[in-house]
Protein backbone atom coordinates (compact mmCIF):
# COMPACT_ATOMS: atom_id res chain seq x y z
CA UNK A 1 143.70 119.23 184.23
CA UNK A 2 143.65 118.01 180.91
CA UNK A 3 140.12 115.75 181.97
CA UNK A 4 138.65 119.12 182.65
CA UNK A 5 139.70 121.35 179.83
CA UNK A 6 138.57 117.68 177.35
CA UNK A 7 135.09 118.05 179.37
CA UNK A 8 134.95 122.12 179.25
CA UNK A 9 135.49 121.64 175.31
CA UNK A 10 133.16 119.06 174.92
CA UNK A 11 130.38 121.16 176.44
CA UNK A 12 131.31 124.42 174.57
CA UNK A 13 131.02 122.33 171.22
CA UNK A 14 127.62 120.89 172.24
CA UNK A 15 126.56 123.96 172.90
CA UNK A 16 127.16 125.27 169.19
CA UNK A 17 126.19 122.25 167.96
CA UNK A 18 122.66 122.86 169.81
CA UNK A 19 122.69 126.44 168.57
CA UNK A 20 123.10 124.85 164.84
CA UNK A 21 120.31 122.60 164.88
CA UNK A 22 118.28 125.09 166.41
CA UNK A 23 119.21 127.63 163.55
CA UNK A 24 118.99 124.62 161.35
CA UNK A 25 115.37 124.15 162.59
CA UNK A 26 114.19 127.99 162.17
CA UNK A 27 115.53 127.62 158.45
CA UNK A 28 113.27 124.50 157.82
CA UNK A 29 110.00 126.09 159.42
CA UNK A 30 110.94 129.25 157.00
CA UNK A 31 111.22 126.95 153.79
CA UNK A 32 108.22 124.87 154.64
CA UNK A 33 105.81 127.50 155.45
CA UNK A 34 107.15 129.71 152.64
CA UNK A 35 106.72 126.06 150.25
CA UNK A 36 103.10 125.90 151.76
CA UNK A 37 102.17 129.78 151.06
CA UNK A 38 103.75 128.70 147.13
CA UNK A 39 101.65 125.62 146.85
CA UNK A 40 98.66 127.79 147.53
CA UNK A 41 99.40 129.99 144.93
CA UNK A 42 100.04 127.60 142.38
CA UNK A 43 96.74 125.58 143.09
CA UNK A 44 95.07 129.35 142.43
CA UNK A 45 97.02 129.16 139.63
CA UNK A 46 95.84 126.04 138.19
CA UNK A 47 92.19 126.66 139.30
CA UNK A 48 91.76 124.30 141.80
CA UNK A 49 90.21 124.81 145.41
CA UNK A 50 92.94 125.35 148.22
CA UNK A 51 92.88 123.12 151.17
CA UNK A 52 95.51 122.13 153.35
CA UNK A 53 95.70 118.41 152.10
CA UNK A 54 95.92 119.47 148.68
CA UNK A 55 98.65 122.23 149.67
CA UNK A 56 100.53 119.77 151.68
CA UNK A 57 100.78 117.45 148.53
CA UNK A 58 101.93 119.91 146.24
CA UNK A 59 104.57 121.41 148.87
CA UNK A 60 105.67 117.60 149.50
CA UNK A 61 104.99 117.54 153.06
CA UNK A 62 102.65 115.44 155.16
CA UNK A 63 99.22 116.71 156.45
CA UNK A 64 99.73 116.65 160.15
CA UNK A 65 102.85 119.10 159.12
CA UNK A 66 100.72 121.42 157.07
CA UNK A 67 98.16 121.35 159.55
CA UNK A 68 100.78 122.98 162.23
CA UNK A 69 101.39 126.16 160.37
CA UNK A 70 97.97 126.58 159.08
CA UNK A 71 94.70 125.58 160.14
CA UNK A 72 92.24 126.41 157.73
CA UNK A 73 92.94 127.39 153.90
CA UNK A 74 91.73 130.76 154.96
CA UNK A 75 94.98 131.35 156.82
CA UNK A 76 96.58 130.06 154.05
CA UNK A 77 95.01 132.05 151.61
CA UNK A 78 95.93 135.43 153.81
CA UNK A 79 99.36 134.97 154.07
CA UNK A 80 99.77 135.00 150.35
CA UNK A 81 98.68 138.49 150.43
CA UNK A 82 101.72 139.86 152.37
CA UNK A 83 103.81 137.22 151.10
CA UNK A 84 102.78 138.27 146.98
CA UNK A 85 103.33 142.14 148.24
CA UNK A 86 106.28 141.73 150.87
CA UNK A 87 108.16 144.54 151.03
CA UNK A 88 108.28 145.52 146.80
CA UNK A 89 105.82 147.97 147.49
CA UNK A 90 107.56 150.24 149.88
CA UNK A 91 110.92 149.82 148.22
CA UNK A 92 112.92 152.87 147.75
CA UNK A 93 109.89 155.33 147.63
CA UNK A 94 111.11 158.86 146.97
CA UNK A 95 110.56 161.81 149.28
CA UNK A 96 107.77 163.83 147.29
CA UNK A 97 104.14 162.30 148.78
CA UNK A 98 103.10 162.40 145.25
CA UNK A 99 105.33 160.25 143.83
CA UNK A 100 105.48 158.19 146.81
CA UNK A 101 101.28 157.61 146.74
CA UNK A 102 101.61 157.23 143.06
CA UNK A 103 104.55 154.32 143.03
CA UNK A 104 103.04 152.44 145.45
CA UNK A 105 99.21 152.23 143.85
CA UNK A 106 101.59 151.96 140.47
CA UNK A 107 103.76 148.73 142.57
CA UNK A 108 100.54 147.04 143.95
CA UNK A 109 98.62 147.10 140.90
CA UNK A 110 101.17 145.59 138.85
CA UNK A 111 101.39 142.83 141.31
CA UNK A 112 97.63 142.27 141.73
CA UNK A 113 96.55 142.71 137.90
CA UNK A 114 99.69 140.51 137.18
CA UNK A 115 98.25 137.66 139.22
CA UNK A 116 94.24 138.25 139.17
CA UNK A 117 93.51 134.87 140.19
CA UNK A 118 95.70 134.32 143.73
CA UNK A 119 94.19 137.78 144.28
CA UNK A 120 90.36 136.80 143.86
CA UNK A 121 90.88 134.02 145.62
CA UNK A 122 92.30 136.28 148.74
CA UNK A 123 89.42 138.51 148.33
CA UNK A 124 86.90 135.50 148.19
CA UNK A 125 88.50 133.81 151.21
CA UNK A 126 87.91 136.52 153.20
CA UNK A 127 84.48 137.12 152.25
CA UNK A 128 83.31 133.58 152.77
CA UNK A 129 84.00 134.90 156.38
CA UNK A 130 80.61 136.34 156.22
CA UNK A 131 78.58 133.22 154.82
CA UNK A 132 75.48 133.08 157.48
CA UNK A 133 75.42 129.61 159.39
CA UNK A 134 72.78 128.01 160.91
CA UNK A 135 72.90 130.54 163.94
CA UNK A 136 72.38 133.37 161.34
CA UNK A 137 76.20 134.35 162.72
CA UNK A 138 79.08 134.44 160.42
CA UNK A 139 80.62 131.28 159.66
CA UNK A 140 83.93 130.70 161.46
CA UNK A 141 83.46 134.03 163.58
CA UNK A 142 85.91 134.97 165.41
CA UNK A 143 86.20 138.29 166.94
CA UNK A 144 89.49 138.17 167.79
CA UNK A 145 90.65 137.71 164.13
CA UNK A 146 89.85 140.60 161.91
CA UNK A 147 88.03 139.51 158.87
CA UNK A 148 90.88 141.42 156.71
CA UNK A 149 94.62 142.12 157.72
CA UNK A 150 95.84 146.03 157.60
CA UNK A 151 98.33 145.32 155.70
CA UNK A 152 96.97 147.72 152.93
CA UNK A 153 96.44 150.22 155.60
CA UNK A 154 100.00 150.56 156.51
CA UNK A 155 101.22 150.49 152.82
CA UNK A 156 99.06 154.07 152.43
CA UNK A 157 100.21 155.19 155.87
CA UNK A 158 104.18 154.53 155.51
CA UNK A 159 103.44 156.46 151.83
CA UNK A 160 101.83 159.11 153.67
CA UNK A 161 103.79 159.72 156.38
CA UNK A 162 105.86 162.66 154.98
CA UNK A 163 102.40 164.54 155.16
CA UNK A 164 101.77 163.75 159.01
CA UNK A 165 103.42 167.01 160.20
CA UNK A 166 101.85 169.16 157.49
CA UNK A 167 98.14 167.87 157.57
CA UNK A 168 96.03 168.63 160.39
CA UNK A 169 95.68 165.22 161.79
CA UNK A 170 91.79 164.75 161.09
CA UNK A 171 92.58 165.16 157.52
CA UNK A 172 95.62 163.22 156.99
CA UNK A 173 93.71 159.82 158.84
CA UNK A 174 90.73 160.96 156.27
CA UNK A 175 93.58 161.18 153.48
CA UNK A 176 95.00 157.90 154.83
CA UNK A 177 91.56 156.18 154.40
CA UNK A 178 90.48 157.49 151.51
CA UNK A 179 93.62 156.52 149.53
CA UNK A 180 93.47 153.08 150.72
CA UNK A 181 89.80 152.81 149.00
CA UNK A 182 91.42 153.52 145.29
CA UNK A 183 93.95 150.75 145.08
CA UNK A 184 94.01 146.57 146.53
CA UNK A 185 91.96 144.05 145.14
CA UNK A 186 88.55 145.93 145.75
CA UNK A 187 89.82 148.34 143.44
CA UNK A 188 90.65 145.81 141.11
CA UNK A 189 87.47 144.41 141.09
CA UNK A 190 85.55 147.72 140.76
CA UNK A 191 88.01 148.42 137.59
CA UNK A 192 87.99 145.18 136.06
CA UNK A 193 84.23 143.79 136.34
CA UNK A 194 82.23 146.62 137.06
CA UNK A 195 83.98 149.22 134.60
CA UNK A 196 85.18 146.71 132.76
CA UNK A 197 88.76 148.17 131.76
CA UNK A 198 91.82 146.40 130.55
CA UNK A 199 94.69 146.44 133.08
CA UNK A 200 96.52 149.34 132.15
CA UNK A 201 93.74 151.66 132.14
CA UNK A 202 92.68 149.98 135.28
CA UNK A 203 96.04 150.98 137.04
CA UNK A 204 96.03 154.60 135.27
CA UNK A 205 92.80 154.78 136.85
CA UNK A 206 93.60 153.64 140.49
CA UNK A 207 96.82 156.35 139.77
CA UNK A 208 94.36 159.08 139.33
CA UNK A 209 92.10 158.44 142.00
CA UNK A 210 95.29 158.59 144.60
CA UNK A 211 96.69 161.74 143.25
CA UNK A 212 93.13 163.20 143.04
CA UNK A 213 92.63 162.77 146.17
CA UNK A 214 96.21 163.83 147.49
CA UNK A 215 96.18 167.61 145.31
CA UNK A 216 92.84 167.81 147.00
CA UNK A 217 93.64 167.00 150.77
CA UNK A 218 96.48 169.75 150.23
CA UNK A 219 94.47 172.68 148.54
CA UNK A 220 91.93 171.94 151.41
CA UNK A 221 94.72 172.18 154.03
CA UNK A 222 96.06 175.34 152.30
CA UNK A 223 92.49 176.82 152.39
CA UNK A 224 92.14 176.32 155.87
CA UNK A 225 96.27 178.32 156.54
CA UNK A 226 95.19 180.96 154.45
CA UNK A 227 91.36 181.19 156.59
């Protein structure tokens, strides 16, 4: 009797003990790709090309290790995008579409034109996509990865949302996509080089352009109730 319940305990604590490591294990993973996504950043930072090997020194972990959670500096280089905008963006928007369009462009442009170079470096990643090989194709192609994540996409489309019963849906997606154009690193581009304004009246801009665009989707959809 005893024997058993000894054995029956035994096995109960190796089971939590398995279920500890295991935890234990998920943790690690977390910290060491989330060390790897910061080493990125900080070579960006510093002005010196990503790779893995240079990543994996400045994270303090081997290669081989590096090389399981990312396999080219272009991966690398993407997740820094959702990792630099996480969930900031779409923290406690208000109700009102307008203010919730107008705090998000307001939350990502402080992030981006805070930290111009990790951003650049996103937006030239993702380009190099496109660099014509040999076979004329682009480099790297692979149709099954999209050139650019939609993360940007569902930012405007979680801000939008109160306006998906109230738009007719053709507008709203035309609302959804048009929005999405103003703000994000193109944007920042566009404002910075090609107008060539400071940051704040780059942001003030992208502002503008969103709530431009918003006051005009609704007197259009107005237009249309009263025709």
């Amino acid at each position: 009797m005893t024997e058993g319940r000894t054995g029956s305990a035994t096995g109960a604590t190796g089971g939590l003990a398995r279920g500890g490591v295991s935890e234990g294990r998920r943790n690690q993973k977390l910290r060491t790709r989330r060390a790897l996504v910061d080493a990125a950043v900080t070579l960006v930072r510093e002005g010196r090309p990503v790779t893995i090997a240079d990543a994996a020194e400045v994270a303090q972990v081997s290669v081989a290790t590096a090389y399981r959670y990312f396999s080219h500096p272009r991966d690398l280089l993407r997740e820094t995008q959702s990792t630099a905008l996480g969930f900031e963006a779409l923290a406690d928007l208000p109700d009102d579409p307008a203010e919730r369009v107008d705090q998000l462009v307001s939350r990502v442009a402080d992030l981006q034109l805070g930290d111009e170079a990790v951003w650049r470096a996103v937006l030239r990643s993702s380009l190099e996509r496109w660099t014509p090989s040999d076979a004329g194709a682009p480099e790297d192609a692979d149709d099954s990865v999209p050139i650019r994540n939609r993360f940007r996409l569902d930012l405007s489309r979680t801000a939008l949302e109160p306006l998906a019963g109230t738009l007719p849906p053709d507008l709203h997606r035309r609302l959804l996509m048009a929005v999405t154009l103003v703000y994000g690193v193109e944007a920042l581009i566009t404002t910075r080089d090609v107008c060539e304004l400071d940051p704040a009246e780059a942001k003030d801009v992208m502002r503008w352009a969103a709530g431009a665009l918003l006051e005009a989707a609704l007197r259009e959809a107005e237009g249309d109730d009263r025709g």
